[in-house]
Protein backbone atom coordinates (compact mmCIF):
# COMPACT_ATOMS: atom_id res chain seq x y z
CA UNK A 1 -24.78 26.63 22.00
CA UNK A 2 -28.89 27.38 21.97
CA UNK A 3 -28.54 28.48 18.45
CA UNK A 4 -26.98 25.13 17.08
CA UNK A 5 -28.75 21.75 16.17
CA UNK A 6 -26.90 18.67 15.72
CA UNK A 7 -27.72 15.58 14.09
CA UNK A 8 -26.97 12.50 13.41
CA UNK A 9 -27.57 9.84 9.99
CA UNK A 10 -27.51 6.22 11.17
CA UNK A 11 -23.60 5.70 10.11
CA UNK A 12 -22.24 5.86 13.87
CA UNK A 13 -24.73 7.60 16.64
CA UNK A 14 -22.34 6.75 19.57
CA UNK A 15 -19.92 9.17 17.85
CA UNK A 16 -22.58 11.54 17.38
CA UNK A 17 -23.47 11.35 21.04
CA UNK A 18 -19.75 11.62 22.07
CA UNK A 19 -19.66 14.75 20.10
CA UNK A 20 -22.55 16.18 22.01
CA UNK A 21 -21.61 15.73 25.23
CA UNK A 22 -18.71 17.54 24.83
CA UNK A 23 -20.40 20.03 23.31
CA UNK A 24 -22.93 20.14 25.66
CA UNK A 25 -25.46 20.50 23.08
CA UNK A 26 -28.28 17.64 23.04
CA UNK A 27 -28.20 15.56 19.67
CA UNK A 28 -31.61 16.12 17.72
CA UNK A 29 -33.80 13.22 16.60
CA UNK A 30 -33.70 12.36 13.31
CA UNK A 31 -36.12 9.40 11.95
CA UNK A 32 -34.77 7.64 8.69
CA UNK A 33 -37.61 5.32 6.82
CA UNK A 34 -37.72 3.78 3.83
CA UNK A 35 -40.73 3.39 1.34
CA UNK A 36 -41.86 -0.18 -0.56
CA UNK A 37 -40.08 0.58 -3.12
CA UNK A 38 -36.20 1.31 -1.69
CA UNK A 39 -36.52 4.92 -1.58
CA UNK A 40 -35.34 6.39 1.50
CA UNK A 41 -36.78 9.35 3.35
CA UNK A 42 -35.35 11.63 6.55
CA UNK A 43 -37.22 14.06 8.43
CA UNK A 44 -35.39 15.82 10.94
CA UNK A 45 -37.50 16.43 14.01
CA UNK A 46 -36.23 19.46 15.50
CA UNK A 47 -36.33 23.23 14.55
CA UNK A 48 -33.78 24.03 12.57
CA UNK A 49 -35.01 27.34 11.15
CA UNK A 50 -32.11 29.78 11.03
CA UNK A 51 -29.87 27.55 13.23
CA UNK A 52 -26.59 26.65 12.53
CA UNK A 53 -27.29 22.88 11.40
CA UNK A 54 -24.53 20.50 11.82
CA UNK A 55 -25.28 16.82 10.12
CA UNK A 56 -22.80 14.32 11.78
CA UNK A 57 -22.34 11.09 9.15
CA UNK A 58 -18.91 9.61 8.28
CA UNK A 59 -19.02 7.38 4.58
CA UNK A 60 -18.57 4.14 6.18
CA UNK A 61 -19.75 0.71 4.76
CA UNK A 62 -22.71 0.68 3.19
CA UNK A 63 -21.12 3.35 1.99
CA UNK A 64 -24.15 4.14 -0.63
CA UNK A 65 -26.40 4.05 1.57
CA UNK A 66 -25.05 6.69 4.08
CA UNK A 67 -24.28 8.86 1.23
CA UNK A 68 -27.67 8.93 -0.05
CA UNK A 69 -28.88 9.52 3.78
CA UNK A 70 -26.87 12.55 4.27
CA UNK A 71 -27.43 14.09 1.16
CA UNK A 72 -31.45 13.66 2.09
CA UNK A 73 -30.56 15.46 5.86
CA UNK A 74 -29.00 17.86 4.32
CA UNK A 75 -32.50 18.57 1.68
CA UNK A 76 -34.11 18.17 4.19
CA UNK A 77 -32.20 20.94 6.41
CA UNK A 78 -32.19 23.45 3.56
CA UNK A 79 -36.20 23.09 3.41
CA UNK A 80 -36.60 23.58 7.04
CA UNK A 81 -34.69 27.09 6.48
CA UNK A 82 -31.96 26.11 8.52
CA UNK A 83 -29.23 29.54 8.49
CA UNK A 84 -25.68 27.15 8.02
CA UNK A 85 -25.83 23.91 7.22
CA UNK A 86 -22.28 21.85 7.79
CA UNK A 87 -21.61 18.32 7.34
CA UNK A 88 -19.37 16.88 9.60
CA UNK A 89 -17.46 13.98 7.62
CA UNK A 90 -15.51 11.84 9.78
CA UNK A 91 -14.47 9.63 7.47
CA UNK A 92 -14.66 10.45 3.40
CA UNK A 93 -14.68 6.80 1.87
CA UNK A 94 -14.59 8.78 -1.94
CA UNK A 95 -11.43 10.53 -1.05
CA UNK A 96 -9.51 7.28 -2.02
CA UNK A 97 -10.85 8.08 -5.65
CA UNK A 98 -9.14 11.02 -6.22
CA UNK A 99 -6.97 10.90 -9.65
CA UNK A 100 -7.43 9.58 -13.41
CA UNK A 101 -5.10 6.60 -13.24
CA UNK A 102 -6.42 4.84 -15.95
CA UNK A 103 -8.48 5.22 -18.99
CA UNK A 104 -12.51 6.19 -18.60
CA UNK A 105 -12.29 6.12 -15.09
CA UNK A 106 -14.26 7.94 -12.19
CA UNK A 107 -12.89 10.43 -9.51
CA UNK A 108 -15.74 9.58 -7.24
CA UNK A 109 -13.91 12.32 -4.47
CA UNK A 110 -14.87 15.31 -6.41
CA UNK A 111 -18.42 13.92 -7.74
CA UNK A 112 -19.47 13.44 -4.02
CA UNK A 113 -17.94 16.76 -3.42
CA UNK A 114 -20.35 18.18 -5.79
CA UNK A 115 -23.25 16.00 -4.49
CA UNK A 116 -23.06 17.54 -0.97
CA UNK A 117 -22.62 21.07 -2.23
CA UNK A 118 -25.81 20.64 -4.65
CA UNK A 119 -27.35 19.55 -2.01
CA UNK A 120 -26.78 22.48 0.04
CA UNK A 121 -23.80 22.02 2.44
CA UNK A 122 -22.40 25.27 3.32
CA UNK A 123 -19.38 24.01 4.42
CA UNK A 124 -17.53 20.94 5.40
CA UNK A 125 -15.56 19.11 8.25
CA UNK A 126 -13.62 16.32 7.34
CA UNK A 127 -11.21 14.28 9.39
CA UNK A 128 -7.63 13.37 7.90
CA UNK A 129 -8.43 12.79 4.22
CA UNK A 130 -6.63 10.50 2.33
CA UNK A 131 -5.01 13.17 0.27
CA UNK A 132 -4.26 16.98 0.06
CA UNK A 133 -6.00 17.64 -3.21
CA UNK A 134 -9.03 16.28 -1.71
CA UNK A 135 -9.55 19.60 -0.10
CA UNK A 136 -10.29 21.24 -3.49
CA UNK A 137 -12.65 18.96 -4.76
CA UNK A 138 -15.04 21.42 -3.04
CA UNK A 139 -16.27 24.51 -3.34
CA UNK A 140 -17.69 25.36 0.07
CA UNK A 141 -15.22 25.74 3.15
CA UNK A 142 -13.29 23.13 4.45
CA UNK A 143 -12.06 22.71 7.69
CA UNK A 144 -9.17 19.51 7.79
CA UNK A 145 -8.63 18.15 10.89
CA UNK A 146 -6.24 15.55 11.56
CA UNK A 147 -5.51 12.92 14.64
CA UNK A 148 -1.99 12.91 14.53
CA UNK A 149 -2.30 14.65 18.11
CA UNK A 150 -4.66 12.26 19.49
CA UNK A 151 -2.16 9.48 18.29
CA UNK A 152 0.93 11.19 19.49
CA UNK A 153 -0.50 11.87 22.96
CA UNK A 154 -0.66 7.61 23.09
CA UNK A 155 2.68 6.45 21.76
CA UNK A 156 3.93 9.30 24.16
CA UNK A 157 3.59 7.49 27.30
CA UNK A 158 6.64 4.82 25.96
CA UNK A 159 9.95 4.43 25.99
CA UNK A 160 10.69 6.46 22.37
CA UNK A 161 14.08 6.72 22.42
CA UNK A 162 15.01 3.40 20.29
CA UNK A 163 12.01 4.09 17.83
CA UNK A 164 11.35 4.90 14.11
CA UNK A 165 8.05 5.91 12.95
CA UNK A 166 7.44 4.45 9.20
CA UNK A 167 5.16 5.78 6.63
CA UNK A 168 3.97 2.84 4.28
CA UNK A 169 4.54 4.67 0.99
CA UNK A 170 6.05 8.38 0.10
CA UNK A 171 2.48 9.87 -0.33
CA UNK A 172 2.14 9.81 3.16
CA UNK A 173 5.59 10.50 4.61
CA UNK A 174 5.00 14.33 5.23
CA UNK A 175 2.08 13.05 7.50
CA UNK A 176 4.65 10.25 9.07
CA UNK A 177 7.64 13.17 9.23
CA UNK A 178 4.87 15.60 10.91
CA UNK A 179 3.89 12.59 13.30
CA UNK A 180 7.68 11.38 14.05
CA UNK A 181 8.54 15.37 15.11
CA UNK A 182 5.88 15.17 17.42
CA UNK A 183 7.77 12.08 18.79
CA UNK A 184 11.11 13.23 18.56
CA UNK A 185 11.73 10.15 16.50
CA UNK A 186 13.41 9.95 12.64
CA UNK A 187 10.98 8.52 10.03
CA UNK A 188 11.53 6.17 7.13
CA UNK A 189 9.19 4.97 4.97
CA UNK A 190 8.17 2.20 1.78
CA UNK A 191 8.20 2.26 -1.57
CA UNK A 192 5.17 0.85 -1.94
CA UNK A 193 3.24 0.62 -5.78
CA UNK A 194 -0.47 -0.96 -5.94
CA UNK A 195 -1.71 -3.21 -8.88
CA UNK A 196 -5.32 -3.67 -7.42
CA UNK A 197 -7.67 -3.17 -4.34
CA UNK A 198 -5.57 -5.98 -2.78
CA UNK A 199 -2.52 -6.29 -4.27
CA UNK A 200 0.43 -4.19 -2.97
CA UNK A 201 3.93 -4.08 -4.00
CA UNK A 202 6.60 -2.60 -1.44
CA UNK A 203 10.12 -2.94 -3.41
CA UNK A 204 12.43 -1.43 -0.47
CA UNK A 205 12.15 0.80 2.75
CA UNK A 206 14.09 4.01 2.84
CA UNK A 207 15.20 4.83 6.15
CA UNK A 208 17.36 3.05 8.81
CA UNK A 209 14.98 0.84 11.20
CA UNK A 210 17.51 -2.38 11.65
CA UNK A 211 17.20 -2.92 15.34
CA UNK A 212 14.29 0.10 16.02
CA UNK A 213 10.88 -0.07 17.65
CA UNK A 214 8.89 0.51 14.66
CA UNK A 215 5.53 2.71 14.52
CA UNK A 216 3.76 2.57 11.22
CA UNK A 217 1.44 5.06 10.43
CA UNK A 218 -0.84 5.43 7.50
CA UNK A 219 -4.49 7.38 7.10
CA UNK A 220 -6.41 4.15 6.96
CA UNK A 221 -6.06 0.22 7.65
CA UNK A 222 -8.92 -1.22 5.38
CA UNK A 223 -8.08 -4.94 3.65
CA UNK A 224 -4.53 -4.64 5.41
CA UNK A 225 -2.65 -5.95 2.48
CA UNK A 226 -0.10 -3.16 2.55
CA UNK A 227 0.66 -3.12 6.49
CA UNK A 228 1.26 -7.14 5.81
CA UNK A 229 3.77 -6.43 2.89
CA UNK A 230 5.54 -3.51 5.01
CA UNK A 231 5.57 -6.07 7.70
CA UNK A 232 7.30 -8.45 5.91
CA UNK A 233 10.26 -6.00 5.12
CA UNK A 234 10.44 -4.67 8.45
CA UNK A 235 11.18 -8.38 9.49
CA UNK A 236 13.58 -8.94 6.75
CA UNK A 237 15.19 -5.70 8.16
CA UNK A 238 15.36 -7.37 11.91
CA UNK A 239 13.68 -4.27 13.43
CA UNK A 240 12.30 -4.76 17.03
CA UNK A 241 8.65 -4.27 18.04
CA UNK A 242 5.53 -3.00 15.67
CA UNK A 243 3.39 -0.76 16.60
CA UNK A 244 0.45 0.41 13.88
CA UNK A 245 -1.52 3.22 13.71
CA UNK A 246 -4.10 4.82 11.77
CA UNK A 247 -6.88 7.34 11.98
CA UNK A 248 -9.47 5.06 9.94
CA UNK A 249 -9.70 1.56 11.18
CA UNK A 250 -12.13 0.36 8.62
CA UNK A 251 -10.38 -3.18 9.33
CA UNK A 252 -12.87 -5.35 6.28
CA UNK A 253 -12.65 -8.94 6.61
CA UNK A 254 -10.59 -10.61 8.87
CA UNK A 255 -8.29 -7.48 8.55
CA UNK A 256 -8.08 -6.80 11.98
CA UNK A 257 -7.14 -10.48 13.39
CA UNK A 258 -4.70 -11.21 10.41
CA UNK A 259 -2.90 -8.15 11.34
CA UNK A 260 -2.87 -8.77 15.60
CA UNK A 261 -0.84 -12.31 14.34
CA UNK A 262 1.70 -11.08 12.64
CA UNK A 263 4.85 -11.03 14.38
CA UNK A 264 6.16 -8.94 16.52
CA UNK A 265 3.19 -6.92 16.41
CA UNK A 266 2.46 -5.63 20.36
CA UNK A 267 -0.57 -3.01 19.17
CA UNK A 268 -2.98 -1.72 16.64
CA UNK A 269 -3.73 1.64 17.62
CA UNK A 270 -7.04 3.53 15.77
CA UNK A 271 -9.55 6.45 16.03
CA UNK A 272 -13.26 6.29 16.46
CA UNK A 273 -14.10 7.96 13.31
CA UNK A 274 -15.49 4.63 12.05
CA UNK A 275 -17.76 2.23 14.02
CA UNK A 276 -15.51 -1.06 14.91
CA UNK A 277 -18.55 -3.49 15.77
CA UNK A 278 -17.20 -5.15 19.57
CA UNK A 279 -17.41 -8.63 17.62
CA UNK A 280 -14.42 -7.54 15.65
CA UNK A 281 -12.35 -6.31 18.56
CA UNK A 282 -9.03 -7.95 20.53
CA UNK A 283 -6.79 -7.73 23.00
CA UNK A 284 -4.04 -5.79 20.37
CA UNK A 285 -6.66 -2.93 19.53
CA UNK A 286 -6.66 0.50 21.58
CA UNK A 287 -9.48 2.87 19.85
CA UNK A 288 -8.65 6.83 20.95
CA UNK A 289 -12.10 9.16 20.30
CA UNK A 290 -11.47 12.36 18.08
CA UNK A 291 -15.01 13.45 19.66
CA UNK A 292 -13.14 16.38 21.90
CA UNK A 293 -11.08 17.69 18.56
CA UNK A 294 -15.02 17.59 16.29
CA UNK A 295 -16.81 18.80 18.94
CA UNK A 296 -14.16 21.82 19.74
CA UNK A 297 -13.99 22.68 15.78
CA UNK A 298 -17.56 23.03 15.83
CA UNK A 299 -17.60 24.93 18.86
CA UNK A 300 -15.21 27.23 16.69
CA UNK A 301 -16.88 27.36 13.98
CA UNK A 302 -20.44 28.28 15.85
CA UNK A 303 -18.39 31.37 16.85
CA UNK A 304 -16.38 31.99 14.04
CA UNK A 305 -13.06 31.53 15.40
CA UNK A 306 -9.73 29.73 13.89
CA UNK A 307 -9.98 25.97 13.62
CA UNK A 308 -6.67 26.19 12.32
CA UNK A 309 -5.74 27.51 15.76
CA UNK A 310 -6.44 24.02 17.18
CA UNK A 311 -2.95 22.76 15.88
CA UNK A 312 -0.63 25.63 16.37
């Protein structure tokens, strides 16, 4: 790897440094400061002339403030001369805002997508976004990862064979079907329409669950609101235990210790592509690292080999 430079915005270093050690490529300093009058400035302090330049930052809360950050590494790497520069995106907060579903409204995903791109990203790593079309917001490369492996590999070690794995709403049941074959479980999931940031609707749950194990899986837990109102259904339904999982545990608020008192819930289950500060943290949350799967894709795409390869 003497030919690659990695680093890291201020969003979530220890993932950065994960990422590193497996690569076994050192992380390069980079020193963020910001002027008198709000303006922030990066200078990376490394060579990064005609390396292949990856910039580690996932959009996480202040979200604004992380985006304007990376899109400053990456000027910054373009000036320097660097030979590739690819952004490593974690977690995509815009990709939520990704259709016109009401009058005059913004689609934030593909006006970010632009951002990065006009700001010279070559290409782009993302980590499950929250949906397909997301992809083509761009117009540099995309590589898509996903963490339904990582996930998988966790619920393996129980006993499946009384267990349903539920998708919150349709838009994500091909992820839940993909997830429950890698189980050997069937899938269900809600019906689930959303009236505001917090208010979520689930009229019925297609599927049988009545006295399963349940295992709900969506891309992201942020406010909670819908695994509460799926919750509530599953209970009306007298399935067994709950089990949730996600790849984003951005867990606002009191997110994360409204959902560990629900019920009948024995785990919340969660990736690493999002900082979860330790104050925040209980005895129900188990947080798997995606820092082998990044770390291997950009070992790939240093040598210009198949990511795709990584889930055949």
């Amino acid at each position: 790897m003497r030919d690659i430079a990695v680093f890291s915005g201020s969003a979530h270093p220890e993932l950065a440094a994960e990422i590193c050690a497996q690569l076994g490529a050192p992380l390069r300093p980079a020193r963020v400061s910001r002027f008198a009058n709000d303006c922030l400035e990066v200078q990376l302090q490394a060579n990064c002339r005609e390396r292949d330049v990856f910039l580690i930052q996932p959009l996480v809360p202040p979200v604004q403030e992380h985006l304007v950050e990376l899109l400053l590494m990456i000027d910054a790497a373009r000036g320097a001369s660097a030979g590739r520069i690819t952004v490593v995106l974690p977690h995509y907060a815009y990709a939520r805002s990704d259709k016109k579903d009401a009058p005059r409204i913004s689609i934030g995903g593909r006006l970010v997508a632009d951002l990065l791109t006009s700001a010279g990203a070559h290409r782009v790593l993302a980590m499950t976004l929250h949906s397909p079309q997301v992809h083509g917001f761009f117009s540099v490369p995309v590589d898509h990862l996903h963490a339904l492996r990582e996930l998988a590999g966790h619920f393996k070690r129980y006993d499946l064979t009384n267990t349903v794995v539920v998708s919150p709403d349709l838009g994500n049941a091909k992820q839940a079907a993909a997830f429950a074959r890698m189980l050997g479980t069937p899938v269900a999931a809600g019906a689930k329409q959303r009236f505001s940031d917090d208010k979520v609707t689930i009229s019925a749950v297609i599927g049988d669950v009545a006295g399963r194990d349940v295992i709900v899986l969506d891309d992201e837990i942020a406010k909670g609101s819908t695994m509460i109102e799926l919750m509530d259904h599953l209970r009306e339904l007298e399935v067994g235990s709950i089990r949730l999982a996600c790849t984003h545990g951005l867990f606002s608020g009191d997110a994360l210790a409204r959902l560990s008192e629900q019920p009948g819930v024995l785990e919340i289950v969660c990736t690493n592509t999002v900082p979860i500060p330790a104050g925040k943290r209980g005895p129900k949350l188990k947080v798997l690292s995606v820092a082998p799967a990044l770390a291997e894709a950009m070992r790939r795409i240093h040598n210009g080999e198949s990511v795709s390869a990584l889930f055949g």
